[in-house]
Protein backbone atom coordinates (compact mmCIF):
# COMPACT_ATOMS: atom_id res chain seq x y z
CA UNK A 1 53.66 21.46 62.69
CA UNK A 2 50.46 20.74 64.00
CA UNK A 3 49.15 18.77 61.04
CA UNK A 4 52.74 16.54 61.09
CA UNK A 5 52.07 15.91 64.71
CA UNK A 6 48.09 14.44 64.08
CA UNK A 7 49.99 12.60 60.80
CA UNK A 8 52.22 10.99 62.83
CA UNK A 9 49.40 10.21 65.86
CA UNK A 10 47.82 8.27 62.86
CA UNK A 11 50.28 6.51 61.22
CA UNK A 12 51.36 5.10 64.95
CA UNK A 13 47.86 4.54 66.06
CA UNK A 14 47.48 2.05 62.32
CA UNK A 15 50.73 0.65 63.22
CA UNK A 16 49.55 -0.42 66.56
CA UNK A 17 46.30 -1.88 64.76
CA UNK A 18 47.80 -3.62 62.46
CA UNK A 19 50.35 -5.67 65.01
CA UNK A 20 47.28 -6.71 66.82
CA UNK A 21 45.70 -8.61 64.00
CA UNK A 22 48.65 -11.44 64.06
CA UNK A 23 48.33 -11.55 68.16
CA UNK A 24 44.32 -12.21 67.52
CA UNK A 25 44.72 -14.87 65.04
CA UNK A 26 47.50 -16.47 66.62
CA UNK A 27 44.78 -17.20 69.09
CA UNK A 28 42.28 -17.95 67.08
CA UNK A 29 41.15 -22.06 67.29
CA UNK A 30 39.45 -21.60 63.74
CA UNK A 31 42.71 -20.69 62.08
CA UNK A 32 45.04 -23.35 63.05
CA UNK A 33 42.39 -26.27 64.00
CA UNK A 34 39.54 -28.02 62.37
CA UNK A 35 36.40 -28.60 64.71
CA UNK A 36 35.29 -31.38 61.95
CA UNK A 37 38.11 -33.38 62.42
CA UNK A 38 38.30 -34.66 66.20
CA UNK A 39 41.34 -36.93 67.17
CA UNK A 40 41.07 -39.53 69.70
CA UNK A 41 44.79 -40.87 69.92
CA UNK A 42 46.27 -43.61 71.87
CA UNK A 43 49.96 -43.12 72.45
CA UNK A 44 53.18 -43.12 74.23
CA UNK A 45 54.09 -39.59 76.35
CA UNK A 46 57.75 -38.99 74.40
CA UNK A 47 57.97 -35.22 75.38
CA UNK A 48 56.04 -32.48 77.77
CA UNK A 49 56.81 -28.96 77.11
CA UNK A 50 55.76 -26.76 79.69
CA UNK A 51 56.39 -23.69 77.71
CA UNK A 52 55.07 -20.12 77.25
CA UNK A 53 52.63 -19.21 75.55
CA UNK A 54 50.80 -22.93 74.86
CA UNK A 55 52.50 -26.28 76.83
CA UNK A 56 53.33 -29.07 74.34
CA UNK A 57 52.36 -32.73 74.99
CA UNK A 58 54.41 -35.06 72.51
CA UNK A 59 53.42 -38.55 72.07
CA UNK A 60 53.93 -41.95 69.83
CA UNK A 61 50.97 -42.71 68.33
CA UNK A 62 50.76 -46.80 66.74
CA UNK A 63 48.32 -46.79 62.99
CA UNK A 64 46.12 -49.99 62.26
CA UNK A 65 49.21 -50.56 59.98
CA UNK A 66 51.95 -50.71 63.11
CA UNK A 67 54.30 -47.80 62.01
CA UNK A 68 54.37 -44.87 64.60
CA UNK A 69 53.79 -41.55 64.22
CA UNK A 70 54.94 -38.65 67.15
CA UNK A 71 52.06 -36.15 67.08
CA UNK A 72 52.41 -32.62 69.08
CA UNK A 73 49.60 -31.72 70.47
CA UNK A 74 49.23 -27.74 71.97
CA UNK A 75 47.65 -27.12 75.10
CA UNK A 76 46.45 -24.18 76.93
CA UNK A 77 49.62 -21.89 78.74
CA UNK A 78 51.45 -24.12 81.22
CA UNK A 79 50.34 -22.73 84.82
CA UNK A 80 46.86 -23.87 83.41
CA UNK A 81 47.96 -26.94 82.89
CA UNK A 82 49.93 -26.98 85.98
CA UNK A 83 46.61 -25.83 87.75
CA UNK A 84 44.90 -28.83 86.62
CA UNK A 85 47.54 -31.42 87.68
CA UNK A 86 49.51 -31.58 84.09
CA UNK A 87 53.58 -31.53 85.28
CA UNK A 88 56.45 -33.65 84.15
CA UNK A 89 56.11 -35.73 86.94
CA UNK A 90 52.71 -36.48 86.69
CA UNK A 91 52.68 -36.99 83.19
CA UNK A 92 56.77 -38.47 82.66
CA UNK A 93 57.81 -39.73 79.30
CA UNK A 94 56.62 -43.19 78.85
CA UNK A 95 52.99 -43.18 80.07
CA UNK A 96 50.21 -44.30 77.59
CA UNK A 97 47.44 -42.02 77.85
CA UNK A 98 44.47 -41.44 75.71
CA UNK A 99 44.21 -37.29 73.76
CA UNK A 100 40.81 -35.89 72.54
CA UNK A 101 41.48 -32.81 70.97
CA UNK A 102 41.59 -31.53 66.84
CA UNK A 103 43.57 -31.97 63.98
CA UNK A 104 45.36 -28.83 62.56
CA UNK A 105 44.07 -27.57 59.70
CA UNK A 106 47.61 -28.50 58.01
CA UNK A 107 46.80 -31.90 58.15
CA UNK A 108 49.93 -32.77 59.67
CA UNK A 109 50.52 -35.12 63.08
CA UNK A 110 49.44 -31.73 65.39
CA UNK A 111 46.62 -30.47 67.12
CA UNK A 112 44.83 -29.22 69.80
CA UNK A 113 43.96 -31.31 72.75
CA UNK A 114 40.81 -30.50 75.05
CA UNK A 115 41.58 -33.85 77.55
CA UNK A 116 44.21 -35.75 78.72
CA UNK A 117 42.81 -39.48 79.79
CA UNK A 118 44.68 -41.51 81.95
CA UNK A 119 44.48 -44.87 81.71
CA UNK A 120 42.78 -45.16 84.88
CA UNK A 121 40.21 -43.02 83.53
CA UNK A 122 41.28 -39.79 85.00
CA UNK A 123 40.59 -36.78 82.68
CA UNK A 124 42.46 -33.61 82.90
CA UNK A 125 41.16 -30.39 80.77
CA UNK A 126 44.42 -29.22 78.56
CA UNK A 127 43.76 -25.41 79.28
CA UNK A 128 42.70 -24.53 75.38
CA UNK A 129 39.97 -22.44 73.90
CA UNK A 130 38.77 -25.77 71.74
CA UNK A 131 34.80 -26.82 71.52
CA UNK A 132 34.81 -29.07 74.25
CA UNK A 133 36.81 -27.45 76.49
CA UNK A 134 34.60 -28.06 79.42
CA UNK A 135 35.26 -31.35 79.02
CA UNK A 136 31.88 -32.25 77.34
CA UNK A 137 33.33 -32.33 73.68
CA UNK A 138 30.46 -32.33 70.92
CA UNK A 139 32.11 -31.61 67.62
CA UNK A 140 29.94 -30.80 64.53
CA UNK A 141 28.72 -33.85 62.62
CA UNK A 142 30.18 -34.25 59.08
């Protein structure tokens, strides 16, 4: 009896271990974004998603070649953003505003932003765990 008791202890206590590894790497900046591969976009606000866990700022982005691409770009959780002055009215679909954040490792039209930039040069920190995030961004040289 005692020995299934100190089995079962173990087997729930590697259970528990093992359902924290997918909570720490969703977290993880390293294993979704690329620090060598900084974005500076220029773009159109289409959608704000201020949604748990990471707020969602959506916005059309024009290429040297004029077709338009809508990248998502993950902030930090919303009452961060909220904190910093980020809301729906300050930021309403429409604005052009300037994103430094990363690319996701996918390569697809996503990343990470570390600033907002108004137009009128206002900067507002995203919330995220990026390098930069104190608003002095210094990627790594290539």
């Amino acid at each position: 009896m005692r020995m299934t008791v100190k089995l079962l202890g173990v087997i729930a206590a590697l259970g528990l271990l093992l359902a924290a590894v997918p909570a720490v790497a969703h977290h993880s900046f390293a294993a979704a974004f690329d620090e060598n591969h900084p974005i500076n976009l220029q773009g159109t606000v289409t959608k704000v998603e201020l949604v748990n866990p990471h707020a969602w700022i959506w916005l059309d982005v024009k290429g040297q070649d004029g077709t338009v691409t809508n990248w998502g770009i993950e902030g930090g959780p919303p009452t961060n953003l909220l904190r910093n002055g980020i809301t729906k009215t300050s930021l309403p679909i429409g604005t052009e505003i300037k994103l430094f954040g990363y690319q996701a490792k996918s390569g697809e039209p996503k990343g990470v932003g570390v600033f907002v930039e108004y137009l009128d040069g206002r900067k507002v920190f995203m919330g995220g765990s990026a390098p930069g995030a104190d608003g002095n961004p210094t990627p790594k040289s290539n």
